[in-house]
Protein backbone atom coordinates (compact mmCIF):
# COMPACT_ATOMS: atom_id res chain seq x y z
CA UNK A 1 134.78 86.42 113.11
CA UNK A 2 131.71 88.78 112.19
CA UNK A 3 132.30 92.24 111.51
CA UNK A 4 130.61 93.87 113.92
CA UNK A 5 127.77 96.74 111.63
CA UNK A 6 127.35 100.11 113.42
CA UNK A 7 124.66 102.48 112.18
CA UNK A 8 124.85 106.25 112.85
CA UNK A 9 122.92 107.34 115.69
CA UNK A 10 120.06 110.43 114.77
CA UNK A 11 118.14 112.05 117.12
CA UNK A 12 114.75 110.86 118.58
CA UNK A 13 113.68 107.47 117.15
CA UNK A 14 113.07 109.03 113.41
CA UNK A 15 114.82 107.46 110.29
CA UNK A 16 117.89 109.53 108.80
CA UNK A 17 117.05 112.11 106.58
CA UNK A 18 118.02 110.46 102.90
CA UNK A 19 120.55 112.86 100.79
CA UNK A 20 117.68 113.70 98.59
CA UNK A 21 115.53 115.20 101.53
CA UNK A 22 118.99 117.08 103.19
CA UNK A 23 119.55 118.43 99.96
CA UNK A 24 115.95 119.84 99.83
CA UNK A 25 116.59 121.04 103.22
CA UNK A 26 119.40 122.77 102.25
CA UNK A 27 118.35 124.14 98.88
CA UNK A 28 115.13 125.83 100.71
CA UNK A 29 116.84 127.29 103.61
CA UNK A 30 119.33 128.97 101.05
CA UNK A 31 117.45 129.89 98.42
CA UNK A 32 116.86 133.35 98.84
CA UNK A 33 120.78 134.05 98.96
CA UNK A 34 123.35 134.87 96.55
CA UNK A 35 127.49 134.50 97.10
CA UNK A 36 129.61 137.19 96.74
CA UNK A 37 129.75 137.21 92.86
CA UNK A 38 125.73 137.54 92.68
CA UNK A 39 124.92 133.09 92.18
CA UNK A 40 122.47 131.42 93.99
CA UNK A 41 124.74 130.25 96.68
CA UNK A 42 123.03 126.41 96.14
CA UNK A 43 125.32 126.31 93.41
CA UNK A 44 128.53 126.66 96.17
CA UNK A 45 126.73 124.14 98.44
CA UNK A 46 126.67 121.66 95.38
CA UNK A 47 130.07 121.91 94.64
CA UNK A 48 131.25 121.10 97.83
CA UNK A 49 128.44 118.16 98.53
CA UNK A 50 130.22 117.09 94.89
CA UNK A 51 134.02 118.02 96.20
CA UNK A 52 132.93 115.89 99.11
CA UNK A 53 131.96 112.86 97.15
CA UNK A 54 134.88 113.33 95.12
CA UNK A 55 137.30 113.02 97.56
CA UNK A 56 135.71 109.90 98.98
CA UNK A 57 133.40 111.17 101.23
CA UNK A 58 130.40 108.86 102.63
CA UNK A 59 126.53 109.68 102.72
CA UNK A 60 127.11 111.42 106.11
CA UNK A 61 130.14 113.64 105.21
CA UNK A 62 128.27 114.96 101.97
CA UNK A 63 124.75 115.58 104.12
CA UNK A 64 127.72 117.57 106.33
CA UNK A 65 128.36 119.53 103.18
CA UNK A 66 124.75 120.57 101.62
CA UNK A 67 124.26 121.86 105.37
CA UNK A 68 127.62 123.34 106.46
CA UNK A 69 126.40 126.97 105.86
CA UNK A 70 123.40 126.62 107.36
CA UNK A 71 123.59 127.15 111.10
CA UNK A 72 127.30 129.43 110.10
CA UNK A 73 124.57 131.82 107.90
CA UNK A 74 121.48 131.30 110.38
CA UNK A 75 119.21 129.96 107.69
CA UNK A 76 119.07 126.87 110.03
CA UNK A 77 118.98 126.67 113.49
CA UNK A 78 120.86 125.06 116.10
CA UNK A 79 117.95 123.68 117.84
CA UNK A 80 116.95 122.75 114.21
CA UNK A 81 120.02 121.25 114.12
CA UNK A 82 119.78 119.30 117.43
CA UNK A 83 116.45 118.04 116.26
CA UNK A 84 117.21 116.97 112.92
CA UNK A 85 116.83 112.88 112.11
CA UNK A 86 120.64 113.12 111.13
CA UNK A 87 124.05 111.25 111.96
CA UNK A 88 125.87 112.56 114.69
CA UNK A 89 128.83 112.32 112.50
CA UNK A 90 126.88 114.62 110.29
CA UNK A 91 125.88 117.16 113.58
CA UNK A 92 129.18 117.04 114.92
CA UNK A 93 130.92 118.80 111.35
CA UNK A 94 128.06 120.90 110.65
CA UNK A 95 128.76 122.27 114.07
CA UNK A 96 132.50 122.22 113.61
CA UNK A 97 132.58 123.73 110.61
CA UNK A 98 130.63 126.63 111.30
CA UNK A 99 132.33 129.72 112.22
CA UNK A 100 131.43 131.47 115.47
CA UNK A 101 131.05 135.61 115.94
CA UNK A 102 134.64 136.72 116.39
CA UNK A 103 136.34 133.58 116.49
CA UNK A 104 140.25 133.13 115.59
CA UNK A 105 141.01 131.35 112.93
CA UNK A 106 143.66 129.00 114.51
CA UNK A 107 140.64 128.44 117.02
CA UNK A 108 138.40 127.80 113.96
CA UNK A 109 140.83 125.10 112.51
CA UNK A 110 141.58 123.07 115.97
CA UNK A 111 137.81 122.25 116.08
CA UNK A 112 137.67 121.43 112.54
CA UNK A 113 140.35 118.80 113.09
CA UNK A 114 139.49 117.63 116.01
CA UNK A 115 136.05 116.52 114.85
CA UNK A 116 136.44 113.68 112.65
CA UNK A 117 134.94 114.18 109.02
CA UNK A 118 135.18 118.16 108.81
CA UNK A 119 138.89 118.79 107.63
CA UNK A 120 137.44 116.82 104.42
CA UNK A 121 134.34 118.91 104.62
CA UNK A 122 135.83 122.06 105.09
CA UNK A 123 138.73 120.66 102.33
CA UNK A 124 136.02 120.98 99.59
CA UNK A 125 134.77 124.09 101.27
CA UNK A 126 138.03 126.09 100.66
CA UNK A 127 138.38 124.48 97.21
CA UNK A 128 135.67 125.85 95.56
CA UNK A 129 135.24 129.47 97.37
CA UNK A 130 139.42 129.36 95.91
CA UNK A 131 138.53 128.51 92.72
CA UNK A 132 139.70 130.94 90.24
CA UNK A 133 136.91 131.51 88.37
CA UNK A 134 134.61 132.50 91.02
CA UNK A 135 137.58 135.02 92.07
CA UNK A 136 137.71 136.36 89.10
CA UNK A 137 134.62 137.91 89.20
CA UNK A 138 135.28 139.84 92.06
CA UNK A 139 136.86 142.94 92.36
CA UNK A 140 140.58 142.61 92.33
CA UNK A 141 141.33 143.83 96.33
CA UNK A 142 137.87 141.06 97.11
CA UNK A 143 139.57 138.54 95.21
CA UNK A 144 143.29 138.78 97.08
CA UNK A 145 141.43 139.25 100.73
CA UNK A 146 140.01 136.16 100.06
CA UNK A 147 142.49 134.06 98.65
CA UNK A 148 145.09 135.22 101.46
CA UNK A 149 142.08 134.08 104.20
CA UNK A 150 141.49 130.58 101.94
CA UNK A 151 145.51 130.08 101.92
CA UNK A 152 145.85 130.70 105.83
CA UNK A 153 143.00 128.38 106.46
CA UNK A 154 144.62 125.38 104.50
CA UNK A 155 147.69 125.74 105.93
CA UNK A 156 146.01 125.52 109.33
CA UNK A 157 144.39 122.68 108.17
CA UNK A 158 147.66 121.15 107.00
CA UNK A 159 146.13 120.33 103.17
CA UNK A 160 147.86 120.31 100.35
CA UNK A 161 147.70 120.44 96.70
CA UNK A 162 146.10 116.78 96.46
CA UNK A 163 143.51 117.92 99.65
């Protein structure tokens, strides 16, 4: 029996963006910001494009990743988004993964697993903003807010150690 090959659907008729070119996307719509220790924030989205990969992510689930701060920080729009020759696998956790104006966080982590993709997205997310050394240079009360907010999230999330 053949195996029946599905590609990912984009919008319009245009080919996918390649990694490269959502990468470039993402590095130019971010480049004039910094994180909260004073980095060019490209170097978060990296990490978690690489976290992505690392954890066995396909081509879609890492393009999620360079561009799951973008519509969140409004350096990309939604309309941008809609328009965008991109998966709808990669739409739909961009979208999930990006934290709406006063939303709760139990509300925040239903839609990120519901959507399929995005608790592996959002996985790598929490992993790096957690990671010590960026903590550490924060101020000390910064630092515990943070890793109290990062700790909530994953256990909504259900991950663990291994996640």
């Amino acid at each position: 029996m053949q195996q029946e090959r599905r590609t990912p659907r984009t919008s319009a008729s245009a080919p996918a963006m390649s990694l490269a070119e959502v990468e470039a996307v993402a590095r130019a719509a971010h480049a004039l910001q910094t994180d909260k220790a004073g980095r060019p924030y490209v170097e978060h989205l990296r990490a978690v494009a690489e976290g992505v990969r690392a954890r066995g992510g396909a081509d879609e689930l890492v393009a999620a990743a360079w561009l799951h701060d973008s519509v969140e920080d409004g350096v990309l729009s939604e309309a941008w988004l809609d328009a965008a020759p991109l998966s709808q696998v990669t739409k739909d956790i961009v979208r999930a993964v990006s934290k709406r104006p006063g939303e709760e966080p139990e509300a925040y982590a239903r839609r990120i697993l519901a959507t399929p993709g995005a608790r592996l997205v959002k996985a790598a997310d929490l992993a790096h903003n957690a990671d010590p050394d960026r903590l550490a240079a924060l101020d000390a009360p910064t630092a515990e807010r943070l890793t109290r907010k990062y700790a909530t999230m994953r256990r909504y999330l259900g991950l663990t150690a291994d996640d």
